[in-house]
C-alpha atoms as a PDB file:
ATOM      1  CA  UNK A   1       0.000   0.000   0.000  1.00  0.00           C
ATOM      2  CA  UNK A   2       1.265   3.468  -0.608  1.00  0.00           C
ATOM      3  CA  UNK A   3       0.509   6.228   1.880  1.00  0.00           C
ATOM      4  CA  UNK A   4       1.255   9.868   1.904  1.00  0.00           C
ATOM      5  CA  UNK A   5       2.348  10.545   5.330  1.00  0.00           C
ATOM      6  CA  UNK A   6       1.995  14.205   6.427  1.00  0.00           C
ATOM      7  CA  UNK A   7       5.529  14.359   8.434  1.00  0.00           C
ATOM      8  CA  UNK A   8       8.940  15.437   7.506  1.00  0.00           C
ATOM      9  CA  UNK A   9      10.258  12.411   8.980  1.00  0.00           C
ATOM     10  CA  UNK A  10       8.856   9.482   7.379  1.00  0.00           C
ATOM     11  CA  UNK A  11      11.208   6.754   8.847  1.00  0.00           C
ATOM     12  CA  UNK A  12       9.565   8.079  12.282  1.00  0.00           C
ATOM     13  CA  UNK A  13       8.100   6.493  14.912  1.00  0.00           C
ATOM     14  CA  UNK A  14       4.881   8.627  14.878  1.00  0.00           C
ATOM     15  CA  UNK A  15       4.932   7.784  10.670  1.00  0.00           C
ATOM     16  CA  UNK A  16       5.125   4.248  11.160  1.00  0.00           C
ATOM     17  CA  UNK A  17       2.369   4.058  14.223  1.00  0.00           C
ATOM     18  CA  UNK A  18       0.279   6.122  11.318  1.00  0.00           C
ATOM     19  CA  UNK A  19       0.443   3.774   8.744  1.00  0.00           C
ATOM     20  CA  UNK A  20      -0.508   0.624  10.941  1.00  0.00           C
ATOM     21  CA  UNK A  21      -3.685   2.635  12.230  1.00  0.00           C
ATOM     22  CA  UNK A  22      -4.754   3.123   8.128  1.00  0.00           C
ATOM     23  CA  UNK A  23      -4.127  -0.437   8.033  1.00  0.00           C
ATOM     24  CA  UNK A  24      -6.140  -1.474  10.685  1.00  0.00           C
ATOM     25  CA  UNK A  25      -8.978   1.199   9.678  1.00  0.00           C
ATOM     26  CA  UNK A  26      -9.195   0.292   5.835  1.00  0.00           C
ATOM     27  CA  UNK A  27      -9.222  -3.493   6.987  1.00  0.00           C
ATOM     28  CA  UNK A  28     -12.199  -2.607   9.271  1.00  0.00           C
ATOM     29  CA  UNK A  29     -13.656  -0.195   6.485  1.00  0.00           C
ATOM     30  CA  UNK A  30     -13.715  -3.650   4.418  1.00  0.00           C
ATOM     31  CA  UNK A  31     -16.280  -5.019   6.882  1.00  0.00           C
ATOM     32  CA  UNK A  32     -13.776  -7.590   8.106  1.00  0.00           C
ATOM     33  CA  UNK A  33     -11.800  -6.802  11.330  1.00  0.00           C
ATOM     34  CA  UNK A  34      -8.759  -8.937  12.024  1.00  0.00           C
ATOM     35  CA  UNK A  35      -9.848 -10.451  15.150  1.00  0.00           C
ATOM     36  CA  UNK A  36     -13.299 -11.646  13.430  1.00  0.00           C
ATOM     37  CA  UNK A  37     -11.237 -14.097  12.049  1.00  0.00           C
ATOM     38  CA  UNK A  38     -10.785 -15.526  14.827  1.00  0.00           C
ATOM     39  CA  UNK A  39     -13.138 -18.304  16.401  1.00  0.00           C
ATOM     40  CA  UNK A  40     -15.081 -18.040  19.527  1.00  0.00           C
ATOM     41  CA  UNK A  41     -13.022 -18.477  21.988  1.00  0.00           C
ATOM     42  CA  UNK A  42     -10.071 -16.282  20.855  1.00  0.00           C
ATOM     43  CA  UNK A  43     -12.469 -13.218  20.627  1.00  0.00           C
ATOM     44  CA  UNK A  44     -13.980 -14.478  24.032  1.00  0.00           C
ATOM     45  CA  UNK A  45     -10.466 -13.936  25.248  1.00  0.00           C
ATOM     46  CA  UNK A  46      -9.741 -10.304  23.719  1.00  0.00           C
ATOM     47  CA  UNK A  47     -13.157  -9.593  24.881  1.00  0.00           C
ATOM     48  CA  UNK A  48     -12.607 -10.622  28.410  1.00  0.00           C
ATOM     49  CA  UNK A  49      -8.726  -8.757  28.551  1.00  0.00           C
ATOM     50  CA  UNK A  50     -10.371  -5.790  27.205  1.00  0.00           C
ATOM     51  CA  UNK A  51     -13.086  -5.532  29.901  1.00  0.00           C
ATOM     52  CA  UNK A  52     -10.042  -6.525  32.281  1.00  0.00           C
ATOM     53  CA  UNK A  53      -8.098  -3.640  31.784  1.00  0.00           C
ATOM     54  CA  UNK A  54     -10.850  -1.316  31.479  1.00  0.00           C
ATOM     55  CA  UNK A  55     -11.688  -2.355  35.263  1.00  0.00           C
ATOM     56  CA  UNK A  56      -7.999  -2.085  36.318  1.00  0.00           C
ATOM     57  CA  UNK A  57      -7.490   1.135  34.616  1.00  0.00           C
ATOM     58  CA  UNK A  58     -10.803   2.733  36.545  1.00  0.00           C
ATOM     59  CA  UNK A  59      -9.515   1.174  39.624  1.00  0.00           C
ATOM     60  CA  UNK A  60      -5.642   2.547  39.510  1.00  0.00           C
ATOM     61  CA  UNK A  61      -7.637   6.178  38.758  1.00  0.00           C
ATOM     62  CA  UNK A  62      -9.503   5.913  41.888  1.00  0.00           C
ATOM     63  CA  UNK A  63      -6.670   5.154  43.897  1.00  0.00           C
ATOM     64  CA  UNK A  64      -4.242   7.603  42.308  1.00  0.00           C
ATOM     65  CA  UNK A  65      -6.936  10.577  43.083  1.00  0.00           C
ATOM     66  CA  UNK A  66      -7.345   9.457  46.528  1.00  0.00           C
ATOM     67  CA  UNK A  67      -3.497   9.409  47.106  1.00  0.00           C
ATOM     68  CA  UNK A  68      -3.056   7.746  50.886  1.00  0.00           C
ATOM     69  CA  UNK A  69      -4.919   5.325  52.981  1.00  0.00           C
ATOM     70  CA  UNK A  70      -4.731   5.575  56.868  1.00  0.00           C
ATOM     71  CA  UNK A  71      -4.737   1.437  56.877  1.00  0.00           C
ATOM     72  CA  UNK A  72      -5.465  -1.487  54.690  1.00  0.00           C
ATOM     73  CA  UNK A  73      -9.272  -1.116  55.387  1.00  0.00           C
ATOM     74  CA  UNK A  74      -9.416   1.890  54.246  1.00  0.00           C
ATOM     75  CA  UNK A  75      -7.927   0.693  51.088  1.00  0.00           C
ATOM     76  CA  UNK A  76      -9.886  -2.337  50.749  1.00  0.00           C
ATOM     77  CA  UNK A  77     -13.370  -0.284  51.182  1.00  0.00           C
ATOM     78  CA  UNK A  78     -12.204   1.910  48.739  1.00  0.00           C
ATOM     79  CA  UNK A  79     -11.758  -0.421  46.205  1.00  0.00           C
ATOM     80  CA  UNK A  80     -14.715  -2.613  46.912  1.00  0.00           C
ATOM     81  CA  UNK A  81     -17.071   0.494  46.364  1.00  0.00           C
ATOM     82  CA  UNK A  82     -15.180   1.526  43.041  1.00  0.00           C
ATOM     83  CA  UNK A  83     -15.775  -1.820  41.985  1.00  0.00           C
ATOM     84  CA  UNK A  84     -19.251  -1.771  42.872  1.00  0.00           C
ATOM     85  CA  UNK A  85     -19.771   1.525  41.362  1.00  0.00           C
ATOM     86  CA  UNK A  86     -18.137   0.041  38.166  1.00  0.00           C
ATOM     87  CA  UNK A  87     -20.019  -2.785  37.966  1.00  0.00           C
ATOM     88  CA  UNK A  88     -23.371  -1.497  38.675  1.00  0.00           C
ATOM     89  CA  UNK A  89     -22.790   1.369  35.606  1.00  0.00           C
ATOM     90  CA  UNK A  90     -22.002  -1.567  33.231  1.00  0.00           C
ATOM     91  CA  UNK A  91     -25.062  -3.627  34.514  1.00  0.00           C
ATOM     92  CA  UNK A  92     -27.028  -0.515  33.343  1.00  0.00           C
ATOM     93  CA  UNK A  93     -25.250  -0.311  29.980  1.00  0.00           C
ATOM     94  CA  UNK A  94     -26.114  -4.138  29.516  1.00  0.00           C
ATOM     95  CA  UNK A  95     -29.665  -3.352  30.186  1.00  0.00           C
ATOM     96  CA  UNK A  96     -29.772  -0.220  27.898  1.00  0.00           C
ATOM     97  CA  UNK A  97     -28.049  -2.395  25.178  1.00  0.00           C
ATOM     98  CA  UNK A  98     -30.774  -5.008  26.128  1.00  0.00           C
ATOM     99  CA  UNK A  99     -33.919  -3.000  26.053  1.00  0.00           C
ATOM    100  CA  UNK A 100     -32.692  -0.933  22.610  1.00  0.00           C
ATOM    101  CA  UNK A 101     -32.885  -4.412  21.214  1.00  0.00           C
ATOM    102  CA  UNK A 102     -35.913  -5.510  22.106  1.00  0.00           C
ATOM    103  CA  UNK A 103     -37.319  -2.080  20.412  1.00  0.00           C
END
């Protein structure tokens, strides 16, 4: 594929990170993503790391805005109500997502 890339270094790092995202969004302008060619269980897999991270990277937010704990309870409340928080929002995602297709 040829690509005009709008930097005056085109051996870059920043060039080269360019070009693989117009890969990646002409493949999925094609109607066939990468990791649909996967089977089931693969995707089930990116699908579950992807929801894994999302939690951990709420979770390290929470705890880097609250800074300190005066003990590990603290801590441990903390977290369990974040999480709870967290889940409860996606619960009412799922049950948007739900209803809209039942509509």
């Amino acid at each position: 594929m040829n690509y005009q890339v709008s930097s005056s270094r085109n051996g870059s790092a920043m060039a080269l990170r360019r070009r693989a995202g117009l890969d990646f969004f002409r493949e999925v302008g094609n109607g066939s993503p990468a990791f649909l060619a996967f089977g089931p269980a693969p995707r089930k897999v990116i699908y579950t790391t992807n929801s894994i991270e999302s939690l951990n990277y709420q979770r390290s937010k929470i705890i880097k805005n609250r800074g300190h704990f005066p003990n590990d309870a603290g801590a441990v409340k903390l977290l369990w109500l974040a999480i709870r928080t967290i889940e409860d929002k996606r619960a009412r995602e799922r049950a948007k997502e739900a209803w809209q297709l039942t509509t």
